[in-house]
C-alpha atoms as a PDB file:
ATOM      1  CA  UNK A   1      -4.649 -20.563  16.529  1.00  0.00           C
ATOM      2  CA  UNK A   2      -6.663 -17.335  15.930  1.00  0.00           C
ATOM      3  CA  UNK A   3     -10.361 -17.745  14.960  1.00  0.00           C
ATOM      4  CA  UNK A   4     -12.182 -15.108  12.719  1.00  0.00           C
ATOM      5  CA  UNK A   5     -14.160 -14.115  15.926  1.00  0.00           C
ATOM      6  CA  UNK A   6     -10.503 -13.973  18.003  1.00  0.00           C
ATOM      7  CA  UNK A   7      -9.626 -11.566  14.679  1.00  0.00           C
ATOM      8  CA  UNK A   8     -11.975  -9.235  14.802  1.00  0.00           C
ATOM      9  CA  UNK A   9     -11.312  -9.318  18.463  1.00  0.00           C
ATOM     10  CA  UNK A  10      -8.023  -8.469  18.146  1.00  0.00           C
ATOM     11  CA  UNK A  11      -7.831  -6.487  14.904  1.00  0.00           C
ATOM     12  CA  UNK A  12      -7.739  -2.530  16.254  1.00  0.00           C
ATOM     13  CA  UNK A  13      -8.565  -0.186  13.201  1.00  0.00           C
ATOM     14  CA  UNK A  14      -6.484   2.667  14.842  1.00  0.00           C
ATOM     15  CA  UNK A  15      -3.791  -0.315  14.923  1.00  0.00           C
ATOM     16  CA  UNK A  16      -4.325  -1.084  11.669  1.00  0.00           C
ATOM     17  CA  UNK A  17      -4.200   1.871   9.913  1.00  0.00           C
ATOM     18  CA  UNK A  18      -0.663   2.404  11.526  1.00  0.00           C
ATOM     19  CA  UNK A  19       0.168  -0.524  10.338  1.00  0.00           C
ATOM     20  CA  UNK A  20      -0.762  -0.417   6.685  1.00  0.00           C
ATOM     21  CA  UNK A  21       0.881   3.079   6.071  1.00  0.00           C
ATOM     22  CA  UNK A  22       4.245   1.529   7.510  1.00  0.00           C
ATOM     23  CA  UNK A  23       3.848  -1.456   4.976  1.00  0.00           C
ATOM     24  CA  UNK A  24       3.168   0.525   2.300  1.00  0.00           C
ATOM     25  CA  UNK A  25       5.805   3.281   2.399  1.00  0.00           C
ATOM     26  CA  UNK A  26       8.416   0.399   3.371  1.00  0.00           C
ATOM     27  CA  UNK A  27       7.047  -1.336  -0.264  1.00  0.00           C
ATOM     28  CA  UNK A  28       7.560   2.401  -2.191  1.00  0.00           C
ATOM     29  CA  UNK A  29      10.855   2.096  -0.591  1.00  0.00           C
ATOM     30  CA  UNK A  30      11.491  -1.384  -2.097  1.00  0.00           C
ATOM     31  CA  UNK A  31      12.074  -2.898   1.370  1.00  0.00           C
ATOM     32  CA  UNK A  32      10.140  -5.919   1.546  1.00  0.00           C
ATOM     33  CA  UNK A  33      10.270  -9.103  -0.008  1.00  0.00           C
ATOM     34  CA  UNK A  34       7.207 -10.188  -1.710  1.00  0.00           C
ATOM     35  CA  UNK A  35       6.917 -12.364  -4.327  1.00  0.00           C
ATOM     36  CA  UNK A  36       3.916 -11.818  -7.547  1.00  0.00           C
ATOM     37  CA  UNK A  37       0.783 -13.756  -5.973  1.00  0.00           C
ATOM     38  CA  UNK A  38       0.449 -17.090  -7.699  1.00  0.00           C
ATOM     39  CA  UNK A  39      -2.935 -18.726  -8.301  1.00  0.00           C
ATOM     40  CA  UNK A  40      -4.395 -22.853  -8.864  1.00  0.00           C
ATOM     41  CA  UNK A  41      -7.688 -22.512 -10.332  1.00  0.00           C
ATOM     42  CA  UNK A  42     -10.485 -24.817 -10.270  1.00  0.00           C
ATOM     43  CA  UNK A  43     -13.765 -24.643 -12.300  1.00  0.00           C
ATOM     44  CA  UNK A  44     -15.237 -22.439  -9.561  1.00  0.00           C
ATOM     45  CA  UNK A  45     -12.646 -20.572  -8.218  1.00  0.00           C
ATOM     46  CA  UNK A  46      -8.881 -20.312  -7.576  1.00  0.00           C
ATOM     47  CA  UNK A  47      -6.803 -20.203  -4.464  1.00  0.00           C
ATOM     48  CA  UNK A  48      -4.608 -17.625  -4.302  1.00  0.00           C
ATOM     49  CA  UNK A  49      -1.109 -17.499  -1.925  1.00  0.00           C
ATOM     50  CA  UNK A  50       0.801 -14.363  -0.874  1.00  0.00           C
ATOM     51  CA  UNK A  51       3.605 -14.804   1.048  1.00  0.00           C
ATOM     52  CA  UNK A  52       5.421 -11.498   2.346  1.00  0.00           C
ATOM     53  CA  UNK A  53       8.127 -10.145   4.394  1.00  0.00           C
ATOM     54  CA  UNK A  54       8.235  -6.572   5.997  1.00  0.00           C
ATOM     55  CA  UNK A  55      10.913  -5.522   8.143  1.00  0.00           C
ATOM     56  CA  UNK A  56       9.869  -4.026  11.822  1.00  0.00           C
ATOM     57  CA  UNK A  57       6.214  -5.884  10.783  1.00  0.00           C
ATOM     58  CA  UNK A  58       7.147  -9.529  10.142  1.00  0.00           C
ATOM     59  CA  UNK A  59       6.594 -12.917   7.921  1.00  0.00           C
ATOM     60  CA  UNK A  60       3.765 -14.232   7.154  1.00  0.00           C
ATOM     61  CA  UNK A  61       1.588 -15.695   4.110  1.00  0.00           C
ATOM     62  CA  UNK A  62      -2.326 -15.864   3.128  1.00  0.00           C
ATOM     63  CA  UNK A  63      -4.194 -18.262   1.248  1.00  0.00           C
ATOM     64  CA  UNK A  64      -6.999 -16.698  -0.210  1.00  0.00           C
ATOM     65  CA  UNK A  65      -9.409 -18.597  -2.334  1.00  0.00           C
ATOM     66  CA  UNK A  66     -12.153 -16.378  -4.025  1.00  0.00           C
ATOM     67  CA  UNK A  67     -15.063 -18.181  -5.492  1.00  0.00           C
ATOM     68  CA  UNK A  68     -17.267 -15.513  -7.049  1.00  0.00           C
ATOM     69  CA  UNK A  69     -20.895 -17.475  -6.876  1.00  0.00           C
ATOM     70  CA  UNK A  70     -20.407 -18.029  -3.030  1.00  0.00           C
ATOM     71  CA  UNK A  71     -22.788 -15.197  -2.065  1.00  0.00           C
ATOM     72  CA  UNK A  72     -25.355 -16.874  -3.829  1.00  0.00           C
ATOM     73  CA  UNK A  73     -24.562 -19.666  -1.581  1.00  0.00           C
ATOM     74  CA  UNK A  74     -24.715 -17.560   1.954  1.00  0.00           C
ATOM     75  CA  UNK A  75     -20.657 -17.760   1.912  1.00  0.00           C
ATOM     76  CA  UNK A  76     -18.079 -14.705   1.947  1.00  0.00           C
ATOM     77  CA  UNK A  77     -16.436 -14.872  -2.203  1.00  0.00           C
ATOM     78  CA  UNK A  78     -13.070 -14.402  -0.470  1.00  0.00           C
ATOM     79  CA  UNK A  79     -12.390 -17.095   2.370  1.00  0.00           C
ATOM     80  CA  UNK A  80      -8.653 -16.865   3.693  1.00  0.00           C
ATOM     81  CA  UNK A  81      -5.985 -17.817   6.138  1.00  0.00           C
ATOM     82  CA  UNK A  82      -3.120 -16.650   6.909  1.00  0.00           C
ATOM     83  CA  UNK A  83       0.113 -18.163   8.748  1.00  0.00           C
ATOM     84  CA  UNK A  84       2.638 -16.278  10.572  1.00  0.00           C
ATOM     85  CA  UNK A  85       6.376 -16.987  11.265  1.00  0.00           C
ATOM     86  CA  UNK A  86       9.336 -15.927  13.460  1.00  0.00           C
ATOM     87  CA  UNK A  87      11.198 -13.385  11.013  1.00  0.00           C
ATOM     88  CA  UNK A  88      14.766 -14.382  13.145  1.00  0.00           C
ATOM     89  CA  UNK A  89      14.117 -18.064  13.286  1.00  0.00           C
ATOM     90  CA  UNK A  90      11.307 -19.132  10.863  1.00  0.00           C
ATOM     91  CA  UNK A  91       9.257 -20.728  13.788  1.00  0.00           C
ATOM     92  CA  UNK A  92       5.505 -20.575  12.941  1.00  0.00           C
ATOM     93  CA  UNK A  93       4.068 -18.161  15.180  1.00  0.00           C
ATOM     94  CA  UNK A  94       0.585 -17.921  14.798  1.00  0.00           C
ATOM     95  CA  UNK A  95      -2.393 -19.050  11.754  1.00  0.00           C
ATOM     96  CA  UNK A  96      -5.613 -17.227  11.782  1.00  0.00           C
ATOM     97  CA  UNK A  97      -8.415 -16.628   9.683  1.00  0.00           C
ATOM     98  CA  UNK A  98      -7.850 -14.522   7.239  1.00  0.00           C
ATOM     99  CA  UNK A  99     -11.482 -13.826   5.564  1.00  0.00           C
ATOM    100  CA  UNK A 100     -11.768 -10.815   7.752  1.00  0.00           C
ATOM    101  CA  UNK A 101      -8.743  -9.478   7.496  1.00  0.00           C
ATOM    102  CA  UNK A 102      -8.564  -9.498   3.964  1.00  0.00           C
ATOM    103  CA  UNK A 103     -11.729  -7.670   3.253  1.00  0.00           C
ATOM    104  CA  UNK A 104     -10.852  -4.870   5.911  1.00  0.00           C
ATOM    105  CA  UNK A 105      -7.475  -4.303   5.393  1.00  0.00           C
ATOM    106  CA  UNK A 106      -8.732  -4.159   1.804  1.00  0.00           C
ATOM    107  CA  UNK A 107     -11.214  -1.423   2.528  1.00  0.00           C
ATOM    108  CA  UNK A 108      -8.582   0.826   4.834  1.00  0.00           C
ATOM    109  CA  UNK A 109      -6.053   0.738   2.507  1.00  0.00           C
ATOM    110  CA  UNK A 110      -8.556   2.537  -0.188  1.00  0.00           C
ATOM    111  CA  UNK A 111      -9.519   4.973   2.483  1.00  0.00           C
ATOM    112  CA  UNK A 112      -6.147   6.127   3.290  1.00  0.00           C
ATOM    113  CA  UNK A 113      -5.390   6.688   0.211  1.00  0.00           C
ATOM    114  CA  UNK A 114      -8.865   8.840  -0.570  1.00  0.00           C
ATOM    115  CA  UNK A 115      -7.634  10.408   3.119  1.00  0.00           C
ATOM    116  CA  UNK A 116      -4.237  11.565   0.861  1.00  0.00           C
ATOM    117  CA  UNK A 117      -6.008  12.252  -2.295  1.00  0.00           C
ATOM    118  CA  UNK A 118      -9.583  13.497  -2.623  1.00  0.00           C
ATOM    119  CA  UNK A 119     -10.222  16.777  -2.613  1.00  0.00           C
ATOM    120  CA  UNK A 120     -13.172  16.030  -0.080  1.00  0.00           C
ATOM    121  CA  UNK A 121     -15.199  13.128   1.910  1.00  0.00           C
ATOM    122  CA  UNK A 122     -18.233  14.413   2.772  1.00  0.00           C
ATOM    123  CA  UNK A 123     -20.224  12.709   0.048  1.00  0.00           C
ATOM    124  CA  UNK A 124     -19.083   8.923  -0.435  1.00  0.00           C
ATOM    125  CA  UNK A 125     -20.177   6.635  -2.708  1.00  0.00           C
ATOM    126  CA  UNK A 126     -20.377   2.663  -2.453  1.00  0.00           C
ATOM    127  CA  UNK A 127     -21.032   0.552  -5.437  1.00  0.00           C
ATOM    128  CA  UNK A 128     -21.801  -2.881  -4.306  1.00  0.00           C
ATOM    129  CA  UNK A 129     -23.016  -4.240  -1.091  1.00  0.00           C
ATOM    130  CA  UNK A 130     -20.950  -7.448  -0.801  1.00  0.00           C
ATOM    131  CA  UNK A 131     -18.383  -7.996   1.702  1.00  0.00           C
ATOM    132  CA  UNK A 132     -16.149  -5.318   0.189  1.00  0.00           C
ATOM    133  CA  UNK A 133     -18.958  -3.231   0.191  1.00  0.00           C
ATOM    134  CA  UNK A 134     -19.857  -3.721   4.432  1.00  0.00           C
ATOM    135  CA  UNK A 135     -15.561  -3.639   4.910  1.00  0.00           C
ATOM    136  CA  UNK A 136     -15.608   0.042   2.822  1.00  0.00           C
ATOM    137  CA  UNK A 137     -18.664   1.215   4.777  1.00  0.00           C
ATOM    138  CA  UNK A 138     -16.530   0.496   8.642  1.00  0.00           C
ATOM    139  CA  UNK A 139     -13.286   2.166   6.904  1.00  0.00           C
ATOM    140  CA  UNK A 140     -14.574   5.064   5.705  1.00  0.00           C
ATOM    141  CA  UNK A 141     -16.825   5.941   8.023  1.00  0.00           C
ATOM    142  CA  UNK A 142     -14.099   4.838  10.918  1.00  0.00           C
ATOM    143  CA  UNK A 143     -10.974   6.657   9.175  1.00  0.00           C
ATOM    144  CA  UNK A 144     -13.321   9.848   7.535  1.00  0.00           C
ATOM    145  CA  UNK A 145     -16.407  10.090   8.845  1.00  0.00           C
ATOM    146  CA  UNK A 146     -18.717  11.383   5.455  1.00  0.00           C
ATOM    147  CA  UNK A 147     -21.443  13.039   6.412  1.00  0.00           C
ATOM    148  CA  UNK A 148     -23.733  10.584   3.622  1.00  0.00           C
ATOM    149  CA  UNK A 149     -23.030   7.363   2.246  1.00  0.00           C
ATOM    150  CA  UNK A 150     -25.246   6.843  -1.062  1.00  0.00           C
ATOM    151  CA  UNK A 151     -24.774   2.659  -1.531  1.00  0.00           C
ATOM    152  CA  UNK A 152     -25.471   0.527  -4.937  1.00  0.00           C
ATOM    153  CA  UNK A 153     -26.013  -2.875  -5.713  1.00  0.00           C
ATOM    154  CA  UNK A 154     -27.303  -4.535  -8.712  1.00  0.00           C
ATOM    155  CA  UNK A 155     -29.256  -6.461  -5.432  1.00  0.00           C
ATOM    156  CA  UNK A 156     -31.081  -3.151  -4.338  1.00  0.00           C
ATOM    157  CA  UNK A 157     -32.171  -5.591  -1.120  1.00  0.00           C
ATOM    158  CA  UNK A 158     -28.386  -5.924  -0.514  1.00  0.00           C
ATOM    159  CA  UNK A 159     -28.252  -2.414  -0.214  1.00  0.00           C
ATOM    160  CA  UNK A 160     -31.021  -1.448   1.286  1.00  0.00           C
ATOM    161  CA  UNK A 161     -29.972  -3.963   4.318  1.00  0.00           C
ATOM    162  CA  UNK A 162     -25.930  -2.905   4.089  1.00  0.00           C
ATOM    163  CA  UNK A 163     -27.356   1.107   4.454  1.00  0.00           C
ATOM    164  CA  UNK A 164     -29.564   0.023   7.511  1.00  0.00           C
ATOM    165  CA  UNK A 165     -26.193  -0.427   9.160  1.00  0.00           C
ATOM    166  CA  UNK A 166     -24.767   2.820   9.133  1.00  0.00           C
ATOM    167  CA  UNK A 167     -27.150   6.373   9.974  1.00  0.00           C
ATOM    168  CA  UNK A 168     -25.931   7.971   7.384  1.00  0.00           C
ATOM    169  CA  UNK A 169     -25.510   5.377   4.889  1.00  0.00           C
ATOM    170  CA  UNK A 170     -28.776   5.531   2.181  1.00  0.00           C
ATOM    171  CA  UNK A 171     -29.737   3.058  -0.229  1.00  0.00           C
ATOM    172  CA  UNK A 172     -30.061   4.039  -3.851  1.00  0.00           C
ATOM    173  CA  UNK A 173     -31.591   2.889  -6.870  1.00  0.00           C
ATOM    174  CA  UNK A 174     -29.098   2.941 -10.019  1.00  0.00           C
ATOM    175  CA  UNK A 175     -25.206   3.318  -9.806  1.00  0.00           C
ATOM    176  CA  UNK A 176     -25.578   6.737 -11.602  1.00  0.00           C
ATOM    177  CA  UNK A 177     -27.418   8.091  -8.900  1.00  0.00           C
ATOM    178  CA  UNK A 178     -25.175   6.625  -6.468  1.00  0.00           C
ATOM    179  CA  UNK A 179     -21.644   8.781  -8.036  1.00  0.00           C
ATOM    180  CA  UNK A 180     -23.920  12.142  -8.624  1.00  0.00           C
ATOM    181  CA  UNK A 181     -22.442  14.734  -6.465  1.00  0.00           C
ATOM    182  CA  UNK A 182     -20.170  12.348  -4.745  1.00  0.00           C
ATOM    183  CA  UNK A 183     -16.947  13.420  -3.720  1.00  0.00           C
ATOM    184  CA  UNK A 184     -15.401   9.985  -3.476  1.00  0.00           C
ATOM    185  CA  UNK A 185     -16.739   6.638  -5.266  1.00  0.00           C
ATOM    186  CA  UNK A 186     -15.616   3.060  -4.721  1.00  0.00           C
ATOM    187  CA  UNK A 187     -16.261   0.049  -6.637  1.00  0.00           C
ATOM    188  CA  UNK A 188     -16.211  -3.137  -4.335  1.00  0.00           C
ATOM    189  CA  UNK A 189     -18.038  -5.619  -6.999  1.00  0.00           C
ATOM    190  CA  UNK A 190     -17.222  -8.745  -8.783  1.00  0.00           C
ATOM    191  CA  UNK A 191     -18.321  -7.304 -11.916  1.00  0.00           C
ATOM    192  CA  UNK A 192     -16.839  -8.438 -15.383  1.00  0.00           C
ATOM    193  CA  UNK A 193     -17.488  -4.914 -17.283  1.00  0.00           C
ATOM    194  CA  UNK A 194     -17.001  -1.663 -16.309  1.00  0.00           C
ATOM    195  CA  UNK A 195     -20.093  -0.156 -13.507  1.00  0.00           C
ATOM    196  CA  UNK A 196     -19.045   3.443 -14.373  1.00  0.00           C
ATOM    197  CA  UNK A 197     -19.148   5.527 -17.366  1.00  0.00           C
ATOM    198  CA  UNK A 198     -16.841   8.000 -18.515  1.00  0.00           C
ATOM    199  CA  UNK A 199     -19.668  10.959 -18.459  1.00  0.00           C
ATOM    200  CA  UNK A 200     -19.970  10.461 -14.853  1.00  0.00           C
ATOM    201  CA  UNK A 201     -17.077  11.389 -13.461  1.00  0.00           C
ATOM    202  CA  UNK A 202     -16.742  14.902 -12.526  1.00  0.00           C
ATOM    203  CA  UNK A 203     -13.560  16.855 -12.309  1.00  0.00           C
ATOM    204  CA  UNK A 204     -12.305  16.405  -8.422  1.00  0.00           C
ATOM    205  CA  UNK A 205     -13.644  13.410  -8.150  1.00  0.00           C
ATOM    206  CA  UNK A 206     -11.645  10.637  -6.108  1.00  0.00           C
ATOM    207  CA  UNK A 207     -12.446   6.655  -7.374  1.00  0.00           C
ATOM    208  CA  UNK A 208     -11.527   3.900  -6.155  1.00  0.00           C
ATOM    209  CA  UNK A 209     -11.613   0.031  -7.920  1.00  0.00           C
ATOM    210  CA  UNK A 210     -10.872  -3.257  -5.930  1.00  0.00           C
ATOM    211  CA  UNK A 211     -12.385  -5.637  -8.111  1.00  0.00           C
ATOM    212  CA  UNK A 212     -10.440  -8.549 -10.038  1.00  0.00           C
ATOM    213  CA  UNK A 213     -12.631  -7.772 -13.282  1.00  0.00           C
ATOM    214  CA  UNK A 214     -12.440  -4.169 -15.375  1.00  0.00           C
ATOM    215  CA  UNK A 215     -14.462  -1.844 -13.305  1.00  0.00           C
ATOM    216  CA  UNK A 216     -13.325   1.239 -14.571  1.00  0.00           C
ATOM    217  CA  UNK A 217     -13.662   2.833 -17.930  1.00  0.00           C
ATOM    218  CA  UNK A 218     -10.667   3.020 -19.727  1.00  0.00           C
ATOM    219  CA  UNK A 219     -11.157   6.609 -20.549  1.00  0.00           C
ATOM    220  CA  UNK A 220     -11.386   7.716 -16.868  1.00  0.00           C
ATOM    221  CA  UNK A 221      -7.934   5.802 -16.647  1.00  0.00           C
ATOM    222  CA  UNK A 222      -6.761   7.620 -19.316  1.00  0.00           C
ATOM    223  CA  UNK A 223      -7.732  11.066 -17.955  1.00  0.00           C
ATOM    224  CA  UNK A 224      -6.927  10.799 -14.516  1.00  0.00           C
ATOM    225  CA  UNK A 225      -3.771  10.327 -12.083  1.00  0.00           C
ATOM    226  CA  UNK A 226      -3.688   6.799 -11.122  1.00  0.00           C
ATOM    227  CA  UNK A 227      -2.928   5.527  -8.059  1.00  0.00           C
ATOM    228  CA  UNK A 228      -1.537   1.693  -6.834  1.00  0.00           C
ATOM    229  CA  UNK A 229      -0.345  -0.625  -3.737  1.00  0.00           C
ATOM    230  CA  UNK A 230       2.790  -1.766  -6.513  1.00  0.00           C
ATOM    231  CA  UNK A 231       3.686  -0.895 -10.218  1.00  0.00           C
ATOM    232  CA  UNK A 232       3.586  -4.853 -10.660  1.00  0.00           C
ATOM    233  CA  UNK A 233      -0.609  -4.042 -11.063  1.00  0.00           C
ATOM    234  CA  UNK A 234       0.816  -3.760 -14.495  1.00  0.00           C
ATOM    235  CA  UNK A 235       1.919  -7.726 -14.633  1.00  0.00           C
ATOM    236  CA  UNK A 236      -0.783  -9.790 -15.613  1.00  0.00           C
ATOM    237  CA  UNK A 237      -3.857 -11.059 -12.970  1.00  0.00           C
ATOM    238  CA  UNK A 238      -4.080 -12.758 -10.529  1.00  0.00           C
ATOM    239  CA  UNK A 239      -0.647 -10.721  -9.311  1.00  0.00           C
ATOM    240  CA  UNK A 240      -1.881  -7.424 -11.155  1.00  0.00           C
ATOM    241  CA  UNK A 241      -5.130  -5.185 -12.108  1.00  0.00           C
ATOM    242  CA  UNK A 242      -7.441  -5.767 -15.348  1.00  0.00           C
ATOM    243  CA  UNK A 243      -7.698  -2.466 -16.250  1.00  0.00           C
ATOM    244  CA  UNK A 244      -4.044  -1.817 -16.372  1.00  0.00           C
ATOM    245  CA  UNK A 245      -2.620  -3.991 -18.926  1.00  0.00           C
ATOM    246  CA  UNK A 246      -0.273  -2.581 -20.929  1.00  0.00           C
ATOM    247  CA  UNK A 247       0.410   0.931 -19.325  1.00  0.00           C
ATOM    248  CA  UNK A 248       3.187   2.513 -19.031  1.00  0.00           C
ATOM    249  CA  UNK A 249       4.460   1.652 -14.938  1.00  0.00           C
ATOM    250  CA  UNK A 250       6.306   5.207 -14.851  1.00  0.00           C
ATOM    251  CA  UNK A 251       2.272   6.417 -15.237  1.00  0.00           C
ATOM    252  CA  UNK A 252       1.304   4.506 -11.972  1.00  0.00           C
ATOM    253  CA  UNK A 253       2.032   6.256  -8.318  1.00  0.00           C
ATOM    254  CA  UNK A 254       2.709   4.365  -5.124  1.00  0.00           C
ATOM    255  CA  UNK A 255       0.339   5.340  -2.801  1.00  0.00           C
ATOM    256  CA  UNK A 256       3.321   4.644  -0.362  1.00  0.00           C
ATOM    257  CA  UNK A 257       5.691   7.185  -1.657  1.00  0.00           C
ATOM    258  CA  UNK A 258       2.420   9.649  -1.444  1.00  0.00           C
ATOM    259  CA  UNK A 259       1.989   8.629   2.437  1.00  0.00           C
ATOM    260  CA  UNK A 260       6.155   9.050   2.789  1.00  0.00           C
ATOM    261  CA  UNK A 261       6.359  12.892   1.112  1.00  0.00           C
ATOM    262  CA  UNK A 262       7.657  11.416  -1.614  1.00  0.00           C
ATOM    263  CA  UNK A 263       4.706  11.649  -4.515  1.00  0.00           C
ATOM    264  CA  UNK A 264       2.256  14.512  -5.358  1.00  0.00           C
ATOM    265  CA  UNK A 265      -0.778  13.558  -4.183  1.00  0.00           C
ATOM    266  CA  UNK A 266      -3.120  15.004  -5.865  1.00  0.00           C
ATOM    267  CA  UNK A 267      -1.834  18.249  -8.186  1.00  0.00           C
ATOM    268  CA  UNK A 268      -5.274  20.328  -8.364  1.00  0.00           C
ATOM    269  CA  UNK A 269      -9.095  20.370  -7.682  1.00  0.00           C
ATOM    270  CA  UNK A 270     -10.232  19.803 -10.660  1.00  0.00           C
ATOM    271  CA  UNK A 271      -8.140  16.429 -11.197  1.00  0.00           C
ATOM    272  CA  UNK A 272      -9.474  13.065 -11.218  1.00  0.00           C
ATOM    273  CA  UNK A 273      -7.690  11.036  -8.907  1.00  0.00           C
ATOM    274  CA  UNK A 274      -7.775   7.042  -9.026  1.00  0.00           C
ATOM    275  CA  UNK A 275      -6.980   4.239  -6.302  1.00  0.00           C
ATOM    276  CA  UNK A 276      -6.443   0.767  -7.945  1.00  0.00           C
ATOM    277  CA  UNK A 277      -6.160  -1.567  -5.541  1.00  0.00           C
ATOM    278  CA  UNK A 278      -5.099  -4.885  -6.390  1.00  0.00           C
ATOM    279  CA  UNK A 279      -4.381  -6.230  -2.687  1.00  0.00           C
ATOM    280  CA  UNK A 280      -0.941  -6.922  -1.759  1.00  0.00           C
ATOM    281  CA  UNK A 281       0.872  -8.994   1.026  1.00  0.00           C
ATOM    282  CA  UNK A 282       2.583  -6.242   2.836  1.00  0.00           C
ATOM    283  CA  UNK A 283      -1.376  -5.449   3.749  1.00  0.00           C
ATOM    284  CA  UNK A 284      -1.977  -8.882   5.419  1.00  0.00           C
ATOM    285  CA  UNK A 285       1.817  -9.001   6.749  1.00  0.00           C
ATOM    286  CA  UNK A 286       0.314  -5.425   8.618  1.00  0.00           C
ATOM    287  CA  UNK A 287      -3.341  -7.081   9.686  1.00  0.00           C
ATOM    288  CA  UNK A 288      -1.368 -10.131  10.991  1.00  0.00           C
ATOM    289  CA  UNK A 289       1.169  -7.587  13.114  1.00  0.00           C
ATOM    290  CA  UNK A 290      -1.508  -6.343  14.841  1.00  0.00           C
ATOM    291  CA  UNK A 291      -3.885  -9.349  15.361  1.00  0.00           C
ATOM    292  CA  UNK A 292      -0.611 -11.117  17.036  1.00  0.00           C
ATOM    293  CA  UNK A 293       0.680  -7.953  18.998  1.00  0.00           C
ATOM    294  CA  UNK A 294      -3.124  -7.695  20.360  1.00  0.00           C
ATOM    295  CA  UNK A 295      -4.400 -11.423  20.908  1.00  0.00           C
ATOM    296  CA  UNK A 296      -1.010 -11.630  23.094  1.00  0.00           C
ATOM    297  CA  UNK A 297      -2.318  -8.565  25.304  1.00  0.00           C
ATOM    298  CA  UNK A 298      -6.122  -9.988  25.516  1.00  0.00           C
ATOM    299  CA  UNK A 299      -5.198 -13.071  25.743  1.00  0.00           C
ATOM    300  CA  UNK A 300      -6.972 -14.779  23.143  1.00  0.00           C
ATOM    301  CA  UNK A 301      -6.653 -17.594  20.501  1.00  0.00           C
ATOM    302  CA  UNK A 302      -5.475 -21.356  21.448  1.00  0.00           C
ATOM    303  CA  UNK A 303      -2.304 -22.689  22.199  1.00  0.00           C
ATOM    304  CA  UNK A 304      -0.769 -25.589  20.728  1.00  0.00           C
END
């Protein structure tokens, strides 16, 4: 039994980011076994579960539920955990929290893939300062290193306290001044409409989107090169994106095949690149690896 403290113990970024580039070219290979995430929903909430199996990584399956009014309530909107199992034997191996690990494996997922595909990342910005929000700050500045962070919340107290984190993070007023300039922006909010607009985004630009609702414009989807964990982001939520009902999945990239060689990354400067992240299993199948492999060496967790 893993606590979220013995996680974040345990949960090495290097590790990590190993990890989730292994799980994601073995999904773009059509490897694994994962089934579309199902969902119960209450009249607050739902509770997700993602069960997944990646070879040389292992078994294992999260429940996730994701209660959007929890901030208001001091509480994480994602709360997860996550079981483990023998892949030879189907012995339970290990069950952890799994709040952690889904908002950081989350967040290094989307920076990989701005590592493959944005021109550059020395101007990054962060709309929202929410869990997502703290989890994209760590990756990016762990994986990248930009040389400014401009963060922005529709709380500008959230971000003023989420920037007095990170040196070279600063708090902004508006959204719009937030993605001015910026080489690489990332939506991390529970918004229902989209926080961009089309005018905004400048030629080069990299963008990110992790949010169940429709945080991008349509037309910057329909001028750009888009980007996903799976094509089934096409099928409808909770197992895929919003934004990308309806498309055509030959139009979608697997950021996978672009880590493998196999897919362009991006084909110019001047074209806008987009990362839709939907979360998959194969990413908490990865976290889980390395929280076992490491809590094993340190010797942490509880025995039963």
């Amino acid at each position: 039994m893993l606590s979220e403290e013995a996680v974040r113990r345990a949960l090495s970024l290097d590790e990590l980011s190993e990890s989730l580039t292994t799980a994601l070219i073995s999904l773009s290979y059509d490897k694994v076994s994962v089934p579309p995430r199902i969902a119960a929903r209450s009249q607050a909430g739902l509770l997700g579960a993602m069960p997944g199996y990646v070879p040389d990584l292992g078994l294992a399956a999260k429940l996730v539920s994701i209660y959007p009014a929890n901030p208001e309530r001091g509480l994480p909107a994602h709360q997860a955990l996550v079981a483990v199992f023998d892949e030879a034997t189907g012995a339970p191996v290990a069950v952890m929290g799994g709040t952690y690990i889904t908002a950081i494996r989350t967040a290094m997922t989307v920076a990989l893939a701005a590592r493959s595909l944005a021109c550059q990342s020395a101007s990054v910005a962060i709309i929202g300062a929410g869990t997502q929000g703290e989890a994209h700050l760590v990756a990016f500045r762990h994986l990248l290193a930009p040389a400014q962070v401009r963060i922005a919340s529709r709380h500008e107290s959230r971000a003023a306290v989420l920037a007095g984190k990170d040196p070279g993070a600063v708090a902004v007023g508006s959204v719009r001044e937030a993605v001015e300039g910026a080489d690489i922006v990332c939506c991390c909010t529970d918004a229902q409409e989209a926080v961009l607009e089309n005018g905004w985004i400048t030629p080069g630009m990299h963008v990110s989107s992790v949010g169940m609702g429709p945080e991008l414009p349509l037309e910057v989807l329909d001028r750009s090169r888009v980007f996903v964990e799976s094509r089934a982001a096409i099928l409808p939520p909770p197992a895929g994106a919003t934004e990308l009902q309806g498309r055509d999945p030959a139009s979608l990239v697997e950021i996978g095949a672009v880590f493998s060689g196999r897919a362009a990354g991006r084909n110019s400067d001047e074209e806008v690149t987009i990362f839709k992240s939907t979360g998959h299993a194969v990413e908490d199948v990865a976290a889980a690896a390395v929280v076992v492999r490491r809590a094993r060496q340190l010797d942490v967790g509880i025995a039963i």
